[in-house]
PDB file of N, CA and C in Angstrom:
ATOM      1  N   UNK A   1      -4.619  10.909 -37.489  1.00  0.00           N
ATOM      2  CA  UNK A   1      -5.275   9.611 -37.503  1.00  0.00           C
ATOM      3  C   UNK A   1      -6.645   9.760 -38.145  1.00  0.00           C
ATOM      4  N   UNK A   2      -6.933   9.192 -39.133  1.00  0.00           N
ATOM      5  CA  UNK A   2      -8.518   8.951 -39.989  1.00  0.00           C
ATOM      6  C   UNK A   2      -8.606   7.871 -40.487  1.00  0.00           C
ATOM      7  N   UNK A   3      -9.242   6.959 -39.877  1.00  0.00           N
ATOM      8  CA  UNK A   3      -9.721   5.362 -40.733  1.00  0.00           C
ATOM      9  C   UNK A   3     -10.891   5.235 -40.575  1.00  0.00           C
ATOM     10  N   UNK A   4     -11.055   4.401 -41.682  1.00  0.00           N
ATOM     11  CA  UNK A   4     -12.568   4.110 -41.931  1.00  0.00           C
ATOM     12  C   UNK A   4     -13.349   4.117 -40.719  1.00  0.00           C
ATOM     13  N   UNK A   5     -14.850   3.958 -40.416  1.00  0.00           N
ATOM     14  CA  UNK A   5     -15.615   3.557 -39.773  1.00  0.00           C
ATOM     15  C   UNK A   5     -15.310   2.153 -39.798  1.00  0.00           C
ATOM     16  N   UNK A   6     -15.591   1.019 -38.533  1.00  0.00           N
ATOM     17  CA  UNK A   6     -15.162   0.042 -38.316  1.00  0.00           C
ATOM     18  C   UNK A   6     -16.953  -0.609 -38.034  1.00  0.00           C
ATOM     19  N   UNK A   7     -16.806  -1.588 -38.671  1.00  0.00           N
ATOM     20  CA  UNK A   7     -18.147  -2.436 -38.394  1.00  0.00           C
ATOM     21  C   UNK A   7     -19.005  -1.979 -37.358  1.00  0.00           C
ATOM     22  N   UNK A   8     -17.732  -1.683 -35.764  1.00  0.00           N
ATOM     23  CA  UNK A   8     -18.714  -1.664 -34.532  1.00  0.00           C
ATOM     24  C   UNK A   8     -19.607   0.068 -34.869  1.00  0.00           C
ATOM     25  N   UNK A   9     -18.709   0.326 -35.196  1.00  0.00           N
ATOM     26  CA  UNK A   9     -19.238   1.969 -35.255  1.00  0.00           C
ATOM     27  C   UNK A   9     -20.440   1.959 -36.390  1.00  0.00           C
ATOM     28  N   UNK A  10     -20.033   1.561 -37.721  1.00  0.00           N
ATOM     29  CA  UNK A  10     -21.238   1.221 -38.617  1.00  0.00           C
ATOM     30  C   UNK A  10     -22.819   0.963 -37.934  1.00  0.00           C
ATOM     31  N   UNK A  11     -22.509  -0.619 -37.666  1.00  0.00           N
ATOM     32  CA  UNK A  11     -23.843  -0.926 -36.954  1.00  0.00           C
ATOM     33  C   UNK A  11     -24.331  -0.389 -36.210  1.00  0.00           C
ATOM     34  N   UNK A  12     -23.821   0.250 -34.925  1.00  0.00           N
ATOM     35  CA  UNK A  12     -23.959   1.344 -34.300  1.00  0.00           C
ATOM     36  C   UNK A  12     -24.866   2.348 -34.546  1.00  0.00           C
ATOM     37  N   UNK A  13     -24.343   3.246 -35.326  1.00  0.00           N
ATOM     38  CA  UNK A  13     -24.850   4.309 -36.076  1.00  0.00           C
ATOM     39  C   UNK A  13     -26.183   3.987 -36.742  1.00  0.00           C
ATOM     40  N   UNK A  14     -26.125   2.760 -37.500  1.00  0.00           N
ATOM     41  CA  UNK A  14     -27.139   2.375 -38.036  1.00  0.00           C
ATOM     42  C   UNK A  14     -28.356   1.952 -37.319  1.00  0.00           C
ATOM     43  N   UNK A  15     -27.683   1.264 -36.371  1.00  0.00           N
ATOM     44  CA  UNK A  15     -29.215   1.377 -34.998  1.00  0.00           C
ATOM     45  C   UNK A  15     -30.060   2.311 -34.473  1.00  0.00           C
ATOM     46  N   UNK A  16     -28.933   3.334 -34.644  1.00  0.00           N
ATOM     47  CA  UNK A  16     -29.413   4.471 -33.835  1.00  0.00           C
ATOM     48  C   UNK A  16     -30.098   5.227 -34.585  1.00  0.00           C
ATOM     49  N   UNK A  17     -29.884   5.744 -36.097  1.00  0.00           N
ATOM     50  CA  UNK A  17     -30.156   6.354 -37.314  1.00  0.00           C
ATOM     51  C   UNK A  17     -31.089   5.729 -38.035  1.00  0.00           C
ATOM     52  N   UNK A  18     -32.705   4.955 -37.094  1.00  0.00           N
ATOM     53  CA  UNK A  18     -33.222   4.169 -37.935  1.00  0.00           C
ATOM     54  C   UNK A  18     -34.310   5.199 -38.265  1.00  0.00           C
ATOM     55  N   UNK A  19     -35.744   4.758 -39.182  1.00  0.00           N
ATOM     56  CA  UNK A  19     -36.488   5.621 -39.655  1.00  0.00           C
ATOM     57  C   UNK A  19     -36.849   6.696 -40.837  1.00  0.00           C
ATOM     58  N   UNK A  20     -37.839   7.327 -40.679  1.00  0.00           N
ATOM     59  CA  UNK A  20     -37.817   8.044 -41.926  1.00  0.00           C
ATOM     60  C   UNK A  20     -37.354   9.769 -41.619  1.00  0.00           C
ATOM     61  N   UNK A  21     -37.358   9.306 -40.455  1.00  0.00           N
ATOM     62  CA  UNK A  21     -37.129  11.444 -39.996  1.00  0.00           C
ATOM     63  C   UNK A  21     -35.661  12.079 -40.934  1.00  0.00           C
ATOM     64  N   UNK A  22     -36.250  13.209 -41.354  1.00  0.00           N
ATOM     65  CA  UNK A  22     -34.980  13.742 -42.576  1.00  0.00           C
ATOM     66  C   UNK A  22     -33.635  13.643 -41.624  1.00  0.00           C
ATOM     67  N   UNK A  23     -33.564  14.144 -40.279  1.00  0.00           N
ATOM     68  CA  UNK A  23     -32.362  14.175 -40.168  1.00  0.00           C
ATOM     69  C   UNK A  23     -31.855  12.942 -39.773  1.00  0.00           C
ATOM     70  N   UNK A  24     -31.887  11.643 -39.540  1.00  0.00           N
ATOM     71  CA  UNK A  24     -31.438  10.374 -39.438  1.00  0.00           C
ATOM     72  C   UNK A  24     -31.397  10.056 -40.578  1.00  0.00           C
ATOM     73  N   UNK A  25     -31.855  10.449 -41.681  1.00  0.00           N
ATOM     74  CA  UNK A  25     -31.940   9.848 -43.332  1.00  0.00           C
ATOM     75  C   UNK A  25     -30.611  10.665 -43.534  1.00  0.00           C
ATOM     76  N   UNK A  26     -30.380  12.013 -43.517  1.00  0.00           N
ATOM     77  CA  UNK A  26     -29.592  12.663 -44.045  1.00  0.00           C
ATOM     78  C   UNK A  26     -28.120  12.332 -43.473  1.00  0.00           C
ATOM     79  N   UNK A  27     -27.985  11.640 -41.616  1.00  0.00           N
ATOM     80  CA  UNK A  27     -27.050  11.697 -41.198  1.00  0.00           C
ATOM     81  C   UNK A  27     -26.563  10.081 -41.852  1.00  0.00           C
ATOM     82  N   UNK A  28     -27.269   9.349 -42.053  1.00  0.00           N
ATOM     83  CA  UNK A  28     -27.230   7.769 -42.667  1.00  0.00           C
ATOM     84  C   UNK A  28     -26.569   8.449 -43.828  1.00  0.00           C
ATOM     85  N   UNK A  29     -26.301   9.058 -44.550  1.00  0.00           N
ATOM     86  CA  UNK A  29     -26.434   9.149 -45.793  1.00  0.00           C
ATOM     87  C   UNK A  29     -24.323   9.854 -45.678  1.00  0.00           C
ATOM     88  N   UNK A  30     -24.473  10.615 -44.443  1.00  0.00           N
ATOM     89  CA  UNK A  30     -23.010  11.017 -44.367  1.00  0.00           C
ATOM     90  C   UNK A  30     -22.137   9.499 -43.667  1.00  0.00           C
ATOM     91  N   UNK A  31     -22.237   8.469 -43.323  1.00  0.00           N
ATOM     92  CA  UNK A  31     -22.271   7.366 -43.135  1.00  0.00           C
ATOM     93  C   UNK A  31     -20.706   7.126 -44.402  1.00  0.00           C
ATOM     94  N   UNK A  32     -20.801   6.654 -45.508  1.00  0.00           N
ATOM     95  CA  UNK A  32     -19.541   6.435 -46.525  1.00  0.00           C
ATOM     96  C   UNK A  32     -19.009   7.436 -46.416  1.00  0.00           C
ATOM     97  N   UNK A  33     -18.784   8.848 -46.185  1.00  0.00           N
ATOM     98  CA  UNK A  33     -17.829  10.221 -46.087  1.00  0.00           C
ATOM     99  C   UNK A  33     -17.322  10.367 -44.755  1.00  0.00           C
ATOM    100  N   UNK A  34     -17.583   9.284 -43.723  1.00  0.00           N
ATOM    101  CA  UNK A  34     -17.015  10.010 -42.588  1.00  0.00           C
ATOM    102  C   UNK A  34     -16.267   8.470 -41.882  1.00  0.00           C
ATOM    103  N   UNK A  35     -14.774   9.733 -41.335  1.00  0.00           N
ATOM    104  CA  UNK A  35     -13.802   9.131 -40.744  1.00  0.00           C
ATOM    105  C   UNK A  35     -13.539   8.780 -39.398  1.00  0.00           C
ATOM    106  N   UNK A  36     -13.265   8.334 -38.615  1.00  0.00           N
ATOM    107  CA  UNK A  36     -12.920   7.594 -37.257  1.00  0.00           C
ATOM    108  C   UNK A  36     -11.267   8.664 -36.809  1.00  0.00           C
ATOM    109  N   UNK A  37     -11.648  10.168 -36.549  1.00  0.00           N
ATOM    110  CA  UNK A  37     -10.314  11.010 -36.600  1.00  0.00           C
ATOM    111  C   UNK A  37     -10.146  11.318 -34.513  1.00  0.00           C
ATOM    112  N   UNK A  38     -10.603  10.247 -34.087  1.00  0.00           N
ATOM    113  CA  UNK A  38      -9.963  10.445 -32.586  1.00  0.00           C
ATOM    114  C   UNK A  38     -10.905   9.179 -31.679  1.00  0.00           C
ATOM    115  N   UNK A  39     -10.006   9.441 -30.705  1.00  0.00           N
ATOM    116  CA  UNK A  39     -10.724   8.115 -29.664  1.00  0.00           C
ATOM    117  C   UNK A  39     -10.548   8.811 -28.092  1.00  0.00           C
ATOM    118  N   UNK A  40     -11.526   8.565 -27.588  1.00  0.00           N
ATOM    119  CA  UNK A  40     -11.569   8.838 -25.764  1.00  0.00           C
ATOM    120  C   UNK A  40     -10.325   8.458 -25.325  1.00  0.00           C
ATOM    121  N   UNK A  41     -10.025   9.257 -24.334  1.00  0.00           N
ATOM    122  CA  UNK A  41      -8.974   9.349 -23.616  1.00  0.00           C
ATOM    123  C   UNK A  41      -9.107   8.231 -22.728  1.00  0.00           C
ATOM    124  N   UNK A  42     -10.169   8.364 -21.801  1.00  0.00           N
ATOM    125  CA  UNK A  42     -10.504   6.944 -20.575  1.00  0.00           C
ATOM    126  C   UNK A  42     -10.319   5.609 -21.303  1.00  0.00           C
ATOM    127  N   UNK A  43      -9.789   4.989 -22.359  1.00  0.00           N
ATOM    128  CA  UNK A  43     -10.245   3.778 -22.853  1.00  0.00           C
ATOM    129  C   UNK A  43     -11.224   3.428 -23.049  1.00  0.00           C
ATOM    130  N   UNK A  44     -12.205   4.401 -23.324  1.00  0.00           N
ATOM    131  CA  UNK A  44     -14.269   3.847 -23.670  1.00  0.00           C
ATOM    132  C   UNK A  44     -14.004   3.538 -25.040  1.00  0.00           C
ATOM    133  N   UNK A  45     -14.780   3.108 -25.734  1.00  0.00           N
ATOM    134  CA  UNK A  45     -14.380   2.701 -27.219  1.00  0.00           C
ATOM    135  C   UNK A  45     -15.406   4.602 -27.796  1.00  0.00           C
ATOM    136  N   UNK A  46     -15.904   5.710 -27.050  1.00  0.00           N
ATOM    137  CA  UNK A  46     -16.547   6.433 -27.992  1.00  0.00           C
ATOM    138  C   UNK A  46     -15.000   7.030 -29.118  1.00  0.00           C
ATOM    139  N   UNK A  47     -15.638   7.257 -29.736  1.00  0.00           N
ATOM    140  CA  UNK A  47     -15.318   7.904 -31.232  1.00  0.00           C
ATOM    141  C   UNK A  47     -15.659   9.081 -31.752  1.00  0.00           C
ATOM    142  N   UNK A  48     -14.608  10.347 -32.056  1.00  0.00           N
ATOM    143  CA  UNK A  48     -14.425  11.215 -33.071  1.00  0.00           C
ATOM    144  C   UNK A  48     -14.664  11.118 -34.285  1.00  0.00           C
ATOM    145  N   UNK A  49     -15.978  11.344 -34.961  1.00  0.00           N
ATOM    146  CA  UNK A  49     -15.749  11.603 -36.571  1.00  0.00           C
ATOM    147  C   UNK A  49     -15.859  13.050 -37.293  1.00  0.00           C
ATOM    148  N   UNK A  50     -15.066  12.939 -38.397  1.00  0.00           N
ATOM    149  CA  UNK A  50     -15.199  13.921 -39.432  1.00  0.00           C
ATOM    150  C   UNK A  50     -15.657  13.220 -40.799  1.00  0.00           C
ATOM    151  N   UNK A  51     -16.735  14.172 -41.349  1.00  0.00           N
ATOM    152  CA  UNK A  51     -17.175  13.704 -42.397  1.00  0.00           C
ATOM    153  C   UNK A  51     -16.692  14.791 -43.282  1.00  0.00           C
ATOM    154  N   UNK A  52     -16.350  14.186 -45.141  1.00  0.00           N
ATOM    155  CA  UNK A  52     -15.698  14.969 -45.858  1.00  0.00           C
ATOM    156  C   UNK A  52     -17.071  15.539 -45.924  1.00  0.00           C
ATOM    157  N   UNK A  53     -17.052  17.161 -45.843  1.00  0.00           N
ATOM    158  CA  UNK A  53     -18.080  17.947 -46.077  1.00  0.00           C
ATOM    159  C   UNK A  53     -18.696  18.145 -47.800  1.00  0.00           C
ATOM    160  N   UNK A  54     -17.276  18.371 -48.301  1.00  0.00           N
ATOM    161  CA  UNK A  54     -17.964  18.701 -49.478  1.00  0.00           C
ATOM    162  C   UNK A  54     -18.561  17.426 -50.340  1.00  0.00           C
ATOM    163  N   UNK A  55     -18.824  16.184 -49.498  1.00  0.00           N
ATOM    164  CA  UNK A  55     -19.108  15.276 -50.386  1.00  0.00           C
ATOM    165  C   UNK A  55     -20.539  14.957 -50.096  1.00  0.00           C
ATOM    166  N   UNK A  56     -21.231  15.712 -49.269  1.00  0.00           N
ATOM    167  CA  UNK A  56     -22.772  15.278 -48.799  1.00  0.00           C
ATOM    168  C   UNK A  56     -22.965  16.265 -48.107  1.00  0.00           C
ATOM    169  N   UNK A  57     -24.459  16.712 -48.134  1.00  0.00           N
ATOM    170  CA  UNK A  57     -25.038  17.948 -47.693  1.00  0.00           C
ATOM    171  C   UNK A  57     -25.173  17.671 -46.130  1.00  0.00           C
ATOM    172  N   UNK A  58     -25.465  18.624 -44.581  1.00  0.00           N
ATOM    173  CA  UNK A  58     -25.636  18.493 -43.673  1.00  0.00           C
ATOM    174  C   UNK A  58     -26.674  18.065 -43.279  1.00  0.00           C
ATOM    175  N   UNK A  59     -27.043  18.087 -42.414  1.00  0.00           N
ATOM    176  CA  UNK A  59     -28.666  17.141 -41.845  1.00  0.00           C
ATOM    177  C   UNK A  59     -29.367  18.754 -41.552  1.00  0.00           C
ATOM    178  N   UNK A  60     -31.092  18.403 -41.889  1.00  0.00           N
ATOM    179  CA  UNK A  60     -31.325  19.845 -41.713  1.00  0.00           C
ATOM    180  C   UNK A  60     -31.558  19.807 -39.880  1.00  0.00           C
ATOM    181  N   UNK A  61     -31.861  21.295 -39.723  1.00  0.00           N
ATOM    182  CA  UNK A  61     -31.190  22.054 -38.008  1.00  0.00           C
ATOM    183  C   UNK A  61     -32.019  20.654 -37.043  1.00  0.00           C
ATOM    184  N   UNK A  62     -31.239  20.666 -36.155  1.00  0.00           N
ATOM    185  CA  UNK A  62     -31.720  19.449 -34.900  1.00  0.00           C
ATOM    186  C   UNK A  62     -30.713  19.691 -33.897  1.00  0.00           C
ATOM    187  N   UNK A  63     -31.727  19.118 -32.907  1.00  0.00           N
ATOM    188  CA  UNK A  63     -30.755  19.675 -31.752  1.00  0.00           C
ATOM    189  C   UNK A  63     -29.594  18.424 -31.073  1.00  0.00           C
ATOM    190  N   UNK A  64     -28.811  18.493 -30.030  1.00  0.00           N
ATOM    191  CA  UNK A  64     -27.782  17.520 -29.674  1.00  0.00           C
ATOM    192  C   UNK A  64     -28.205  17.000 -28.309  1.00  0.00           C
ATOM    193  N   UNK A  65     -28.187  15.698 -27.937  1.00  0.00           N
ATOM    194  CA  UNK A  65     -27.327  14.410 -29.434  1.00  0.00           C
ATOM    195  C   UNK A  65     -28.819  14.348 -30.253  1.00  0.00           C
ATOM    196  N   UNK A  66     -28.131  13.666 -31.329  1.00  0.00           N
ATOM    197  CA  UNK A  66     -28.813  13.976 -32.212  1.00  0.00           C
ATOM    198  C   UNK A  66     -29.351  12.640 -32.412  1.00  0.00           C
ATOM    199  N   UNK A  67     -29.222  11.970 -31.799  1.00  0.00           N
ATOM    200  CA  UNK A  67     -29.825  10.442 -31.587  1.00  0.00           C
ATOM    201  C   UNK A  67     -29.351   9.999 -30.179  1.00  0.00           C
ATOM    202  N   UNK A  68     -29.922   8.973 -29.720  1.00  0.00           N
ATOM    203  CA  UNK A  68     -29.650   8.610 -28.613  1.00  0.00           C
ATOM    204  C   UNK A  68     -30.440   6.872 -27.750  1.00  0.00           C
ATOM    205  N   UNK A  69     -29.982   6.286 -27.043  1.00  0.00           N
ATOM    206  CA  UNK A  69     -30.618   4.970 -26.611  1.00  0.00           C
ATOM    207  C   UNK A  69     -29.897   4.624 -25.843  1.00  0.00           C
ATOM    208  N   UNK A  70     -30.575   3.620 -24.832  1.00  0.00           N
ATOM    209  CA  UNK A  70     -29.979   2.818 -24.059  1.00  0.00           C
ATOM    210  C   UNK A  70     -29.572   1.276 -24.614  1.00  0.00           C
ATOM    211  N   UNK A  71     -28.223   0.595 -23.794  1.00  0.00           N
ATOM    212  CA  UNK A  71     -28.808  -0.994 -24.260  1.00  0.00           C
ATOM    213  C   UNK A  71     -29.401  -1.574 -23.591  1.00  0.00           C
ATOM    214  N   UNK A  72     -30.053  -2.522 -23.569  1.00  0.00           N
ATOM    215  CA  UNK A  72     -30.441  -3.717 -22.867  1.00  0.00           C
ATOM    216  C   UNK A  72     -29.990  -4.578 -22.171  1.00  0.00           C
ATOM    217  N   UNK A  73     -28.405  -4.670 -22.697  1.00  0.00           N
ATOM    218  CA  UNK A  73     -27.266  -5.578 -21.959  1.00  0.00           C
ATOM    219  C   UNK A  73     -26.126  -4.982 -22.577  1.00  0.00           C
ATOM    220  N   UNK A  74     -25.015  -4.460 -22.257  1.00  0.00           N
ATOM    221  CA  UNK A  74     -24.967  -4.216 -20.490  1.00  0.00           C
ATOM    222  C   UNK A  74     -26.320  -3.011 -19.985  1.00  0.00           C
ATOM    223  N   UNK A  75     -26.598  -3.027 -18.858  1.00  0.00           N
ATOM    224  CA  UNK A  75     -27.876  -2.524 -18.695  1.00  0.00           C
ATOM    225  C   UNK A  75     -27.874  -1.160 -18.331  1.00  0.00           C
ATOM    226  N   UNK A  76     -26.167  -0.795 -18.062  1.00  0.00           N
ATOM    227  CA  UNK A  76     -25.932   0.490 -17.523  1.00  0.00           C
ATOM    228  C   UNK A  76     -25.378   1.381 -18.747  1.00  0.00           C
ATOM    229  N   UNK A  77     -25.732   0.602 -19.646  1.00  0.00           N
ATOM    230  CA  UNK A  77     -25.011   1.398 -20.863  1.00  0.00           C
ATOM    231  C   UNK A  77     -25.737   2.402 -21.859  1.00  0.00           C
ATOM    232  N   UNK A  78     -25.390   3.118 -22.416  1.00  0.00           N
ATOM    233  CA  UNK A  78     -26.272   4.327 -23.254  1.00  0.00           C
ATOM    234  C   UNK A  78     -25.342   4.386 -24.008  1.00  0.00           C
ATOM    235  N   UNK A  79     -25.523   4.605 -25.564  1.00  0.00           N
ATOM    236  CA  UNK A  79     -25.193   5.762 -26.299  1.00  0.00           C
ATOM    237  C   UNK A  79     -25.765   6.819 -27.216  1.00  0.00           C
ATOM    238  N   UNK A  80     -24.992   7.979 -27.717  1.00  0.00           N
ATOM    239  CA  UNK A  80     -25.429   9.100 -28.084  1.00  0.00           C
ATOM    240  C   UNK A  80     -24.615   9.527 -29.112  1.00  0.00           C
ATOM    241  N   UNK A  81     -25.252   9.804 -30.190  1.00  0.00           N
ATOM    242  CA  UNK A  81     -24.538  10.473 -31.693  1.00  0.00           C
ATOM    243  C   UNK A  81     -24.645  11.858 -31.653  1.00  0.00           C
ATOM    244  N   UNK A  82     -23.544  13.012 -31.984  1.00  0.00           N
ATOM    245  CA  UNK A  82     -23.456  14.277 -31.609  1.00  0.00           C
ATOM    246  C   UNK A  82     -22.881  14.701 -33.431  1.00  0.00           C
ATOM    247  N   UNK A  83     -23.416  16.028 -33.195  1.00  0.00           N
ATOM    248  CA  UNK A  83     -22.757  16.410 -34.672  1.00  0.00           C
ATOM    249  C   UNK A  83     -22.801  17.903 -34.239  1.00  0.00           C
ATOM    250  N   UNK A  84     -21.902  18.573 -35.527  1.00  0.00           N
ATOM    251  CA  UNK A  84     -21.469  19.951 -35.601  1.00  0.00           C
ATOM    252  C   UNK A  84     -21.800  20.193 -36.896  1.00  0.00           C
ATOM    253  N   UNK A  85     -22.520  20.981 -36.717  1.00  0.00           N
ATOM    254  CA  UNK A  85     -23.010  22.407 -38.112  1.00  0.00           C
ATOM    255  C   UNK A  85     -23.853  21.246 -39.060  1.00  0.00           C
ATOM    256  N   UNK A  86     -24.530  19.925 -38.736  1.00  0.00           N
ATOM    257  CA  UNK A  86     -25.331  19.230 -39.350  1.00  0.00           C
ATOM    258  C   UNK A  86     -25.032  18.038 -39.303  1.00  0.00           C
ATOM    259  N   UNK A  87     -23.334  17.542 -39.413  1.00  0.00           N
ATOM    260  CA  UNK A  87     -22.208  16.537 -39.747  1.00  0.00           C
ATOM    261  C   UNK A  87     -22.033  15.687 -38.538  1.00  0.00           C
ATOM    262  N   UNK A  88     -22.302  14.716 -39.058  1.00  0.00           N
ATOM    263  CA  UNK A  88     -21.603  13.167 -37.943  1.00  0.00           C
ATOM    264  C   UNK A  88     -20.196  14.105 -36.927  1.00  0.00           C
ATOM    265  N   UNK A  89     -20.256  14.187 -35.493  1.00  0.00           N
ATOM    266  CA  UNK A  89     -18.732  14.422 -34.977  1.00  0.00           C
ATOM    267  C   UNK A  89     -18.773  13.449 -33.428  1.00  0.00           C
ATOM    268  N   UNK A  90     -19.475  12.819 -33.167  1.00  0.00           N
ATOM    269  CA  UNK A  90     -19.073  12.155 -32.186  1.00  0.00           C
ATOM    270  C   UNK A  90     -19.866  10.856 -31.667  1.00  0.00           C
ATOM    271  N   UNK A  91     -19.582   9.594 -31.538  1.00  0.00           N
ATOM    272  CA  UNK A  91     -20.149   8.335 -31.210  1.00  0.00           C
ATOM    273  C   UNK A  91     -19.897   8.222 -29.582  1.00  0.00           C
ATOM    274  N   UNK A  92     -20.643   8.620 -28.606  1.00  0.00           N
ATOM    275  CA  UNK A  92     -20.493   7.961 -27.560  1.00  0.00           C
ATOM    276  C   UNK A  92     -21.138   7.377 -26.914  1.00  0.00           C
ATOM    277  N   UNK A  93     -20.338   6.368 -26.486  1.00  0.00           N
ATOM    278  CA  UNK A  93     -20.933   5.198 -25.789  1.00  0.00           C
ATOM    279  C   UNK A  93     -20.313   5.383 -24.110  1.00  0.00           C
ATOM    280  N   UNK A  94     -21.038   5.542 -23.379  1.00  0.00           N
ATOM    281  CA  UNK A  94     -21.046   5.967 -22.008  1.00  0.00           C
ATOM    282  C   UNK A  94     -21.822   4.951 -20.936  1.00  0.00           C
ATOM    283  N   UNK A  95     -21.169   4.776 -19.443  1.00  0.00           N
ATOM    284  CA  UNK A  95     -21.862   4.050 -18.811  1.00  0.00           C
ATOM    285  C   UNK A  95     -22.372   4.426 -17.704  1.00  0.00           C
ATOM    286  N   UNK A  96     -23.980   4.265 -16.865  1.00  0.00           N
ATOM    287  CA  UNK A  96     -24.361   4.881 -15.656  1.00  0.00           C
ATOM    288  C   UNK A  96     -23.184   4.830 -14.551  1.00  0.00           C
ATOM    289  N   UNK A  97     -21.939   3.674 -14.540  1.00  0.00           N
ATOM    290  CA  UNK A  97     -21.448   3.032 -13.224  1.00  0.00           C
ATOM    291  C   UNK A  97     -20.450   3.647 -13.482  1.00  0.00           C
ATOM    292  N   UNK A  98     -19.509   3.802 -12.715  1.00  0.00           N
ATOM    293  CA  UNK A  98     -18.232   5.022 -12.648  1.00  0.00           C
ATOM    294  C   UNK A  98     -17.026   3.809 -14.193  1.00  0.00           C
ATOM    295  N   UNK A  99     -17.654   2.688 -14.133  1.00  0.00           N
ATOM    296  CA  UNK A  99     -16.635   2.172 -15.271  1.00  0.00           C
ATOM    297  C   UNK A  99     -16.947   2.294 -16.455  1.00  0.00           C
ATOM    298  N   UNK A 100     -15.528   2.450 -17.545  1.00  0.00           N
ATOM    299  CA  UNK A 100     -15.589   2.921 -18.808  1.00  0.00           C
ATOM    300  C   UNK A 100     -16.175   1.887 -19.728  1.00  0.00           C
ATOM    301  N   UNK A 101     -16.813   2.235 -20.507  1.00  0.00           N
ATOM    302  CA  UNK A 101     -17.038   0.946 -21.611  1.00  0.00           C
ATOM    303  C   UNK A 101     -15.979   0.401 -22.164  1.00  0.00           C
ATOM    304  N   UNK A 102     -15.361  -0.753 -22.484  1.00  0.00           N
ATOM    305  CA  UNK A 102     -14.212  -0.712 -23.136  1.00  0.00           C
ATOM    306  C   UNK A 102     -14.617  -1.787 -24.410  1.00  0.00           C
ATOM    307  N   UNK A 103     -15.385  -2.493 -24.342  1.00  0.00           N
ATOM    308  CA  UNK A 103     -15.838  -3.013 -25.511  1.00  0.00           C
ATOM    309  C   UNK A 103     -16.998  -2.421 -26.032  1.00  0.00           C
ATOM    310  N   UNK A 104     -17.203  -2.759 -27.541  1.00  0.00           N
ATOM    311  CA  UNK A 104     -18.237  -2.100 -28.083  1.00  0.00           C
ATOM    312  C   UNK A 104     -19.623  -3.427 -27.650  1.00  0.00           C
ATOM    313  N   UNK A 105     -20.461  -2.646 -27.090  1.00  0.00           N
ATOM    314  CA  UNK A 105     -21.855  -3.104 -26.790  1.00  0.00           C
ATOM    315  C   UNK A 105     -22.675  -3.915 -28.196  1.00  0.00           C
ATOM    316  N   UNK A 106     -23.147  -4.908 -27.983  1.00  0.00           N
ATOM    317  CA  UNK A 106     -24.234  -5.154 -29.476  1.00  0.00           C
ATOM    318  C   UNK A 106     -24.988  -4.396 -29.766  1.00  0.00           C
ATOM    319  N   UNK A 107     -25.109  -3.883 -31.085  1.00  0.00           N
ATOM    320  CA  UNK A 107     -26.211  -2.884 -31.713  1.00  0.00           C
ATOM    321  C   UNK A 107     -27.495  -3.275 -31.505  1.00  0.00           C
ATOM    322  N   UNK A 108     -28.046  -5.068 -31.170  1.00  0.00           N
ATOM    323  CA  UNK A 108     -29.264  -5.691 -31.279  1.00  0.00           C
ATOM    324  C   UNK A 108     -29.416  -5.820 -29.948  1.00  0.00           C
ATOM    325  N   UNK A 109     -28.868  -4.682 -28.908  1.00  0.00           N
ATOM    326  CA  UNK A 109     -29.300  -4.700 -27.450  1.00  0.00           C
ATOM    327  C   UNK A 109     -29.617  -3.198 -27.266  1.00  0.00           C
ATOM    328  N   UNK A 110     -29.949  -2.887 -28.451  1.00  0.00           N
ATOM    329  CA  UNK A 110     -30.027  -1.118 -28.833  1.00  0.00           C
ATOM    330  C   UNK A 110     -31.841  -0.709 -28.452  1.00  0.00           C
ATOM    331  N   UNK A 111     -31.931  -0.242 -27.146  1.00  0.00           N
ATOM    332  CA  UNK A 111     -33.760  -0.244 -27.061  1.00  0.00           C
ATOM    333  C   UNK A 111     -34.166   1.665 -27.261  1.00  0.00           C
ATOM    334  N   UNK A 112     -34.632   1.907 -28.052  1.00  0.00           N
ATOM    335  CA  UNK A 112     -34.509   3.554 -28.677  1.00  0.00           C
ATOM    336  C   UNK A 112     -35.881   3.633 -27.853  1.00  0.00           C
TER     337      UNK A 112
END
């Protein structure tokens, strides 16, 4: 399974990846090379990506997650962007309350 990034994940990413810091520039930039290649088991909407490597350089060294925020509404909600060896590999969206996220949260309730 590999399909595109889907709007929710786009905007997403893009909320989270704002600024001038090299490695949010560099991970924005793997953004068109990377695929949607798995989904959470619990029904949360987080997301598996792989980005084609040889088509964009890695983000330089940073530590994990490699971005991160709460929303605003729902109020128990957070997510966190994770990567391997530089590369986009994981979107999750996680909640304080024992229940799973199952819809994707608004990006414009994104407070970094």
């Amino acid at each position: 399974m590999a399909e595109p990034l889907s709007d929710e994940v786009t905007i997403t990413l893009q909320a989270l990846l704002t600024g001038a810091h090299p490695v949010s520039g560099a991970l924005r930039a793997q953004m068109p090379y990377t695929r949607v290649t798995g989904r959470c088991g619990c029904g949360c909407v987080t997301v598996d990506l792989t980005v084609e490597r040889n088509q964009v350089p890695p983000a330089p060294a940073h530590g994990n997650p490699a971005a991160d925020a709460w929303y605003v509404v729902p109020e128990d909600a957070g997510v966190m962007v994770f990567t391997k060896d530089g590369y986009l590999s994981l979107l999750e969206i996680y909640s304080a309350s024992s229940e799973p996220i199952t819809n994707w949260p608004e990006p414009r309730f994104v407070e970094r």
